[in-house]
Protein backbone atom coordinates (compact mmCIF):
# COMPACT_ATOMS: atom_id res chain seq x y z
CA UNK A 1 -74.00 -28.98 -5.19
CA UNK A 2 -75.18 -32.44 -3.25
CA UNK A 3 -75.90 -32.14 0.34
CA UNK A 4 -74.61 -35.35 2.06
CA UNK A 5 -77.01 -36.11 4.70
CA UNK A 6 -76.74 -38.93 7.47
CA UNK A 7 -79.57 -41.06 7.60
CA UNK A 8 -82.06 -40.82 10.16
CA UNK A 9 -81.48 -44.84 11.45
CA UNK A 10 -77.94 -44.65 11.66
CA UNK A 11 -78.09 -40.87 13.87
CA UNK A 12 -80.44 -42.46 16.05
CA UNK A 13 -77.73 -45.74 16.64
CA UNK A 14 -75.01 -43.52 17.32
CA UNK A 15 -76.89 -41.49 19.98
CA UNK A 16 -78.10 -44.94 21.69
CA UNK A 17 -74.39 -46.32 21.58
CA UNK A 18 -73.20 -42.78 23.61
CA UNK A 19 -76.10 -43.01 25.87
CA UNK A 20 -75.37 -46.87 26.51
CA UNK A 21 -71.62 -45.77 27.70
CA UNK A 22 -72.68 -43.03 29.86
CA UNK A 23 -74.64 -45.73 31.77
CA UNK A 24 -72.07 -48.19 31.96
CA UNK A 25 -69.95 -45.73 33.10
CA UNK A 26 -72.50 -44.48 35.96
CA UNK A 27 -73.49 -47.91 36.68
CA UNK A 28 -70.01 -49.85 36.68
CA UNK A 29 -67.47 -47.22 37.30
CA UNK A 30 -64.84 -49.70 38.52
CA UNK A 31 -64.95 -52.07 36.13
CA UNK A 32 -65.07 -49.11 33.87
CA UNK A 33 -61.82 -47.47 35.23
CA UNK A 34 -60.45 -50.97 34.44
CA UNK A 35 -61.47 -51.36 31.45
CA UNK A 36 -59.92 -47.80 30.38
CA UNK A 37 -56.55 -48.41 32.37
CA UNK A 38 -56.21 -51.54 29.77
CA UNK A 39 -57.31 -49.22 26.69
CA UNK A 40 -54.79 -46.78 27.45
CA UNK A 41 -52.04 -48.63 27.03
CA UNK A 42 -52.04 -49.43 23.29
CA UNK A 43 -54.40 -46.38 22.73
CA UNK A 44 -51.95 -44.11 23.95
CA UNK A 45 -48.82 -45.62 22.52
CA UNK A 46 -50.74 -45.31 18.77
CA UNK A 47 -51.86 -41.44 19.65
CA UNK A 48 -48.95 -40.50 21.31
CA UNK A 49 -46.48 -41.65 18.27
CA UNK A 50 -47.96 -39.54 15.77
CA UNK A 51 -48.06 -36.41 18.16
CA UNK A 52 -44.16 -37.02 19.29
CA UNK A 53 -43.52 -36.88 15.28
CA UNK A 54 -45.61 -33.84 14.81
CA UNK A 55 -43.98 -32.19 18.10
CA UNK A 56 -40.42 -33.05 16.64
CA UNK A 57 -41.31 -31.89 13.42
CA UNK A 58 -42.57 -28.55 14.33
CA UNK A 59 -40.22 -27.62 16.78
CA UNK A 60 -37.12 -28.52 14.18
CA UNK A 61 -38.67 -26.38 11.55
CA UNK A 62 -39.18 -23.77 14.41
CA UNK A 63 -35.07 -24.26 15.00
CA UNK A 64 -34.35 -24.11 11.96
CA UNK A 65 -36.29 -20.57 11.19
CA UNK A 66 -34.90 -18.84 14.33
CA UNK A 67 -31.30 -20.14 13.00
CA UNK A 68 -32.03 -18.66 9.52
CA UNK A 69 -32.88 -15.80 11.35
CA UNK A 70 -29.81 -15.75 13.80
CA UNK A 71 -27.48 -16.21 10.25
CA UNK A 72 -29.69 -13.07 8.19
CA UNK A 73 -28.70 -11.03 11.15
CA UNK A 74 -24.83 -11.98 11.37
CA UNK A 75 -24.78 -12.10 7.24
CA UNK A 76 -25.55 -8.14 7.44
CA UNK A 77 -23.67 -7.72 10.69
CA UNK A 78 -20.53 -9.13 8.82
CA UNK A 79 -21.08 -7.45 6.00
CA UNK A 80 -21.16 -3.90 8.04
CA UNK A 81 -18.00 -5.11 9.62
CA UNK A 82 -16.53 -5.60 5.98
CA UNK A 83 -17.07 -2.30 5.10
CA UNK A 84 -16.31 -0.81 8.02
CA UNK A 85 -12.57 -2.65 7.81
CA UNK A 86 -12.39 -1.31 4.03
CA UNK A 87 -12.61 2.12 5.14
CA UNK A 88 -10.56 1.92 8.06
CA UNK A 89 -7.58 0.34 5.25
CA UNK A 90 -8.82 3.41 2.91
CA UNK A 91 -8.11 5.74 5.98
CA UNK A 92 -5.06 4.09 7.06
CA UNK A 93 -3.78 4.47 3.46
CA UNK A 94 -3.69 7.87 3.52
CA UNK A 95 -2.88 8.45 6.85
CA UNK A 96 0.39 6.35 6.13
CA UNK A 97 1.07 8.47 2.78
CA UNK A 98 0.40 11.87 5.15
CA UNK A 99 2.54 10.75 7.40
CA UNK A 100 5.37 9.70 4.34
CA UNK A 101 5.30 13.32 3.48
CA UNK A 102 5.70 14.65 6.21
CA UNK A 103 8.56 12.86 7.36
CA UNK A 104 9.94 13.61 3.49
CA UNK A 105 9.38 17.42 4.02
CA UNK A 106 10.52 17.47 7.42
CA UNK A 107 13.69 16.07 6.26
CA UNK A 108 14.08 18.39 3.03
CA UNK A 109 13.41 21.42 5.55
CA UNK A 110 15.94 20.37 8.19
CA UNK A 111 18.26 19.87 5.42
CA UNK A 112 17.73 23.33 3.83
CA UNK A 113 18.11 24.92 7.52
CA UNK A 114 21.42 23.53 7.51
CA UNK A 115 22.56 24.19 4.24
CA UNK A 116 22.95 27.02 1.93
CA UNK A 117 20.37 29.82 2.46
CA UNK A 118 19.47 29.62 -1.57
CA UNK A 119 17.77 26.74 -1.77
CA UNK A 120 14.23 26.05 -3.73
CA UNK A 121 12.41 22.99 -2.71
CA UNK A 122 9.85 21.87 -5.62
CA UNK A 123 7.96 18.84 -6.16
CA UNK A 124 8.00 16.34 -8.89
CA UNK A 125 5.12 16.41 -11.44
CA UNK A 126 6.11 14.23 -14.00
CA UNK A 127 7.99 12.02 -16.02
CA UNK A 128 9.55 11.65 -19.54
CA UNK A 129 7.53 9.48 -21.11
CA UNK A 130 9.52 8.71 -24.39
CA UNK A 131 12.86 6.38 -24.28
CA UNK A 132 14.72 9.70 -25.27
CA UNK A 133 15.43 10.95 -22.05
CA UNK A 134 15.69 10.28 -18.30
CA UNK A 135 14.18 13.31 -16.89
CA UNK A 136 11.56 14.79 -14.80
CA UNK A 137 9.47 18.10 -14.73
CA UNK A 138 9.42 20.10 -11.25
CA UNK A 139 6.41 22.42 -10.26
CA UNK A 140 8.69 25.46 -10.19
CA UNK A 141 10.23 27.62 -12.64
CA UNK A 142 11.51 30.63 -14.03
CA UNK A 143 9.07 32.85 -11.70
CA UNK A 144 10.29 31.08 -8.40
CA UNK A 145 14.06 31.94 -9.65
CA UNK A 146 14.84 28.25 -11.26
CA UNK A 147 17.81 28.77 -14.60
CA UNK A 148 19.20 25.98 -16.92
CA UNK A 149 22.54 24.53 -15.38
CA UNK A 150 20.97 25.11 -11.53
CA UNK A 151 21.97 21.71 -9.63
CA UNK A 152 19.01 19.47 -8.66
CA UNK A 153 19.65 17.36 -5.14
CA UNK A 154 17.75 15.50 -1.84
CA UNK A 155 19.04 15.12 1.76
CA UNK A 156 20.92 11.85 -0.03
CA UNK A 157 22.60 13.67 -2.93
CA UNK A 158 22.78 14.20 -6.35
CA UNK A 159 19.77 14.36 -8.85
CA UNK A 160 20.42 15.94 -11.83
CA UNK A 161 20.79 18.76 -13.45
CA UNK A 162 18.06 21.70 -14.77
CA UNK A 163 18.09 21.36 -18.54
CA UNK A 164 14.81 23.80 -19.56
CA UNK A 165 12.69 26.40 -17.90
CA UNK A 166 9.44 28.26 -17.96
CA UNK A 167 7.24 30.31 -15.82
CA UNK A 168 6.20 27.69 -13.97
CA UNK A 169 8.09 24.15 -14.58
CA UNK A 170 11.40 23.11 -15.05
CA UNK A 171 12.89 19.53 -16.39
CA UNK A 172 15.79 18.16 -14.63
CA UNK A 173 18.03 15.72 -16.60
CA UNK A 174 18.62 12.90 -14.26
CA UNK A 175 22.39 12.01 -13.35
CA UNK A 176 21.86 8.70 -14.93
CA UNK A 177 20.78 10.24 -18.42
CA UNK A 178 24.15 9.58 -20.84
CA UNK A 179 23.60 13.13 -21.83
CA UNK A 180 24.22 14.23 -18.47
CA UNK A 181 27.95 15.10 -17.17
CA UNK A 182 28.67 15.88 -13.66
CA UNK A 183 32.14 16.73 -12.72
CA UNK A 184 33.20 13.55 -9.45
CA UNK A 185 35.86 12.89 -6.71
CA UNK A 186 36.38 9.68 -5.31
CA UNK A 187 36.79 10.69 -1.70
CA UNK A 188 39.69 8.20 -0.88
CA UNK A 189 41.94 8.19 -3.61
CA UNK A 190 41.10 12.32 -4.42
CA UNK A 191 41.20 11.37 -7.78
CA UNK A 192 38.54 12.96 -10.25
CA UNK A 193 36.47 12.00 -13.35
CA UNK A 194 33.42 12.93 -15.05
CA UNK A 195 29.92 10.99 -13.64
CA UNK A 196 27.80 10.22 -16.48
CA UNK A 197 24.62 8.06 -17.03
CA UNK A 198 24.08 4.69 -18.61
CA UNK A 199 21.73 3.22 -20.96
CA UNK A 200 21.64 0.89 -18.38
CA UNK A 201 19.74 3.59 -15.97
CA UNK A 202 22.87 3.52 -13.63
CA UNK A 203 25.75 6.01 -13.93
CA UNK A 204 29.61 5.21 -14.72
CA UNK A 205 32.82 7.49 -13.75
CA UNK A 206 35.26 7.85 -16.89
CA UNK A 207 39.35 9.28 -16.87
CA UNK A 208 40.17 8.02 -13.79
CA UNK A 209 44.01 8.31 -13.80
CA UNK A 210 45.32 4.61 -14.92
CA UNK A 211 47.67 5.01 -11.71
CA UNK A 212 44.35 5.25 -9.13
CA UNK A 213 44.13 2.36 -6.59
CA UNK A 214 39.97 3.09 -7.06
CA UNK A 215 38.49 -0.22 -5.82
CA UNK A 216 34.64 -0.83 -5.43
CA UNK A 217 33.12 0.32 -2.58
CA UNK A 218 34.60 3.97 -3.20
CA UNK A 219 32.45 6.89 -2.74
CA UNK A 220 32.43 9.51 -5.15
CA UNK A 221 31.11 13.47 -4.28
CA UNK A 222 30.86 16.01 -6.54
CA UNK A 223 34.08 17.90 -7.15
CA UNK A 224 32.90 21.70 -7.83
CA UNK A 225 35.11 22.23 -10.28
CA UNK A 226 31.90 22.50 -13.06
CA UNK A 227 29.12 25.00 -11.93
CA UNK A 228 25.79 23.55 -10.91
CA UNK A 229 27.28 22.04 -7.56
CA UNK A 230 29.58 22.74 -4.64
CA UNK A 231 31.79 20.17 -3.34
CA UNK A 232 31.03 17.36 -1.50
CA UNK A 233 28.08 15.83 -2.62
CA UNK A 234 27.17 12.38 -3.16
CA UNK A 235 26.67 11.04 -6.22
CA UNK A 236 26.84 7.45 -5.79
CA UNK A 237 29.48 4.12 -4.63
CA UNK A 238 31.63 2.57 -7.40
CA UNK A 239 30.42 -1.27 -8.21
CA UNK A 240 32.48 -2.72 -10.65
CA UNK A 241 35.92 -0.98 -12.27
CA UNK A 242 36.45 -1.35 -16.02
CA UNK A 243 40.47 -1.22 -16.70
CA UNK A 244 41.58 -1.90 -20.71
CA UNK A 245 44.91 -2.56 -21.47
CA UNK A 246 46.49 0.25 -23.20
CA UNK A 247 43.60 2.65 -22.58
CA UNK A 248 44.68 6.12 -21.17
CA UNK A 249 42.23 6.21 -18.25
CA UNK A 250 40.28 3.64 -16.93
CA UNK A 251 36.41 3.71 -15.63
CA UNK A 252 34.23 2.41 -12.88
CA UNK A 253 30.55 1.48 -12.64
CA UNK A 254 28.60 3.70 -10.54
CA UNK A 255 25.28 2.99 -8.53
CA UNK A 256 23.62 6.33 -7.77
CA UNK A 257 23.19 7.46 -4.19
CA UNK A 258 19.92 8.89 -4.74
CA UNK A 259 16.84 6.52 -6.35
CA UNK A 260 15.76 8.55 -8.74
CA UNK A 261 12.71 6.15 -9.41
CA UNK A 262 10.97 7.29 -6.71
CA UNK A 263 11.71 10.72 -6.51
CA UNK A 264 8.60 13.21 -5.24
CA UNK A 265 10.24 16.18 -3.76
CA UNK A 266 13.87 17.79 -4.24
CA UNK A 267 15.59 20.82 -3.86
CA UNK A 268 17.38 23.50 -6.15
CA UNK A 269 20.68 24.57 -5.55
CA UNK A 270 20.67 28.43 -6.54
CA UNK A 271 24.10 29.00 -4.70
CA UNK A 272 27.15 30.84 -6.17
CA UNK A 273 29.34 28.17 -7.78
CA UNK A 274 32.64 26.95 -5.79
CA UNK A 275 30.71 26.37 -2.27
CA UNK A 276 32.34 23.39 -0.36
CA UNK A 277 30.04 20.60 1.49
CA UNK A 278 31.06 18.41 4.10
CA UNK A 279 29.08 15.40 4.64
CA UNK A 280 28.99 12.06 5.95
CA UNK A 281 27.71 8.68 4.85
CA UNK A 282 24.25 9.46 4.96
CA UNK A 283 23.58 13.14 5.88
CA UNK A 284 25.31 16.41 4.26
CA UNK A 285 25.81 19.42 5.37
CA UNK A 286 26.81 22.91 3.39
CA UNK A 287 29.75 25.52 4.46
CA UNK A 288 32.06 27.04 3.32
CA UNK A 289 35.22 25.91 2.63
């Protein structure tokens, strides 16, 4: 590799020129000091620019890295705070759907206090799942005392009726399966009929005497004149009446009192047949009659 090397003639200048300053300075300090006053001036201004731009330049990238690192630490601070709010929702979830429960069972136990003695609360388990049937399957059976023909009800009313048992399950045919056929009184008129189901997932009342004065708005309880239920409870409010001229009876549309959509607990009625209820609009009661 070449060695660059000053030459010998220009060191020596260079060392004379420095030398030659000192003395002027020593020798002529004031009109030295004037002589530097006037250099500064456009000196500085030509130094000075570059270093303001080199200043500014280093302290906006040093700005600019502390505010990356301000926003790193608020990125992963909001991101705790994101999961933090997902598990408080997760927790509040299932608070919310303790708390359903419990009101649901408190409700189906102060009901059962105040009605008949035989009564077996079960929960629903499933669903039909073919187009055959409107049903469900209950997590009690033949072992906890369930039979075919028992009465299925809520705190609201009717349910259906238990269609098929074993040890441990039982399906209940819901009052608005067509198969199903629930003997009704429409509480104003006292006239009676037979409740059945629709394919229409509703229910309809049929031989209403032609002479009735039903109107919608009616309520209609069941009659317990057919075993499975005592008198007096709801089954649903007539919506719509269906008179034909020169029919024998006529019939009314019937929305159920109980949604049997969203059905997760019920009781089963395993009462002696003929038992009167006396109930209100939205609570019932049992007694005898």
């Amino acid at each position: 590799m070449a060695t660059l090397r000053v030459p010998y003639n220009a060191r020596r200048l260079a060392l004379g020129g420095f030398a030659l300053l000192l003395l002027v300075l020593f020798l002529f300090p004031a009109q030295s000091q004037s002589v530097l006053q006037y250099l500064d001036g456009p000196v500085g201004q030509v130094v000075r620019i570059p270093l303001e731009v080199v200043v500014s330049i280093d302290e906006g990238i040093s700005g600019v890295w502390h505010r990356y690192i301000a926003l790193q630490g608020i990125q992963e601070e909001n991101e705790q705070l994101r999961q933090d709010i997902e598990w408080l929702k997760g927790q509040n979830n299932q608070l919310r759907e303790a708390a359903a429960a419990t009101e649901r069972l408190t409700a189906l136990l102060h009901f059962k206090e105040q009605a008949l003695p035989t009564l077996v609360a079960a929960q629903v388990i499933g669903r039909d799942a073919t187009s055959w049937y409107r049903s469900v399957i209950l997590n009690k059976g033949e072992s906890d005392g369930i039979k075919p023909d028992m009465g299925v009800i809520t705190p609201a009313g009717v349910v259906g009726r238990i269609v098929k048992t074993n040890s441990a399950t039982s399906v209940v045919l819901l009052v608005t399966d067509p198969n199903n056929a629930i003997a009704g009184l429409i509480q104003r008129t006292r006239d009676e009929g037979i409740v059945e189901g629709t394919q229409q997932g509703l229910a309809k009342l049929k031989y209403i005497p032609m002479l009735s004065s039903v109107r919608s708005g009616d309520r209609v309880v069941t009659s317990g004149l057919v075993g499975g239920f005592p008198r007096g409870l709801a089954l649903g409010t007539i919506s719509r009446i269906d008179k034909e001229e020169g029919a024998l009876f006529q019939s009314a549309e019937l929305t159920p009192e109980v949604d049997v959509s969203r059905l997760e607990e019920v009781l089963v009625i395993q009462a002696p047949y003929g038992v009167s209820v006396q109930g209100d609009d939205k609570n019932v009661s049992m007694g005898k009659p």
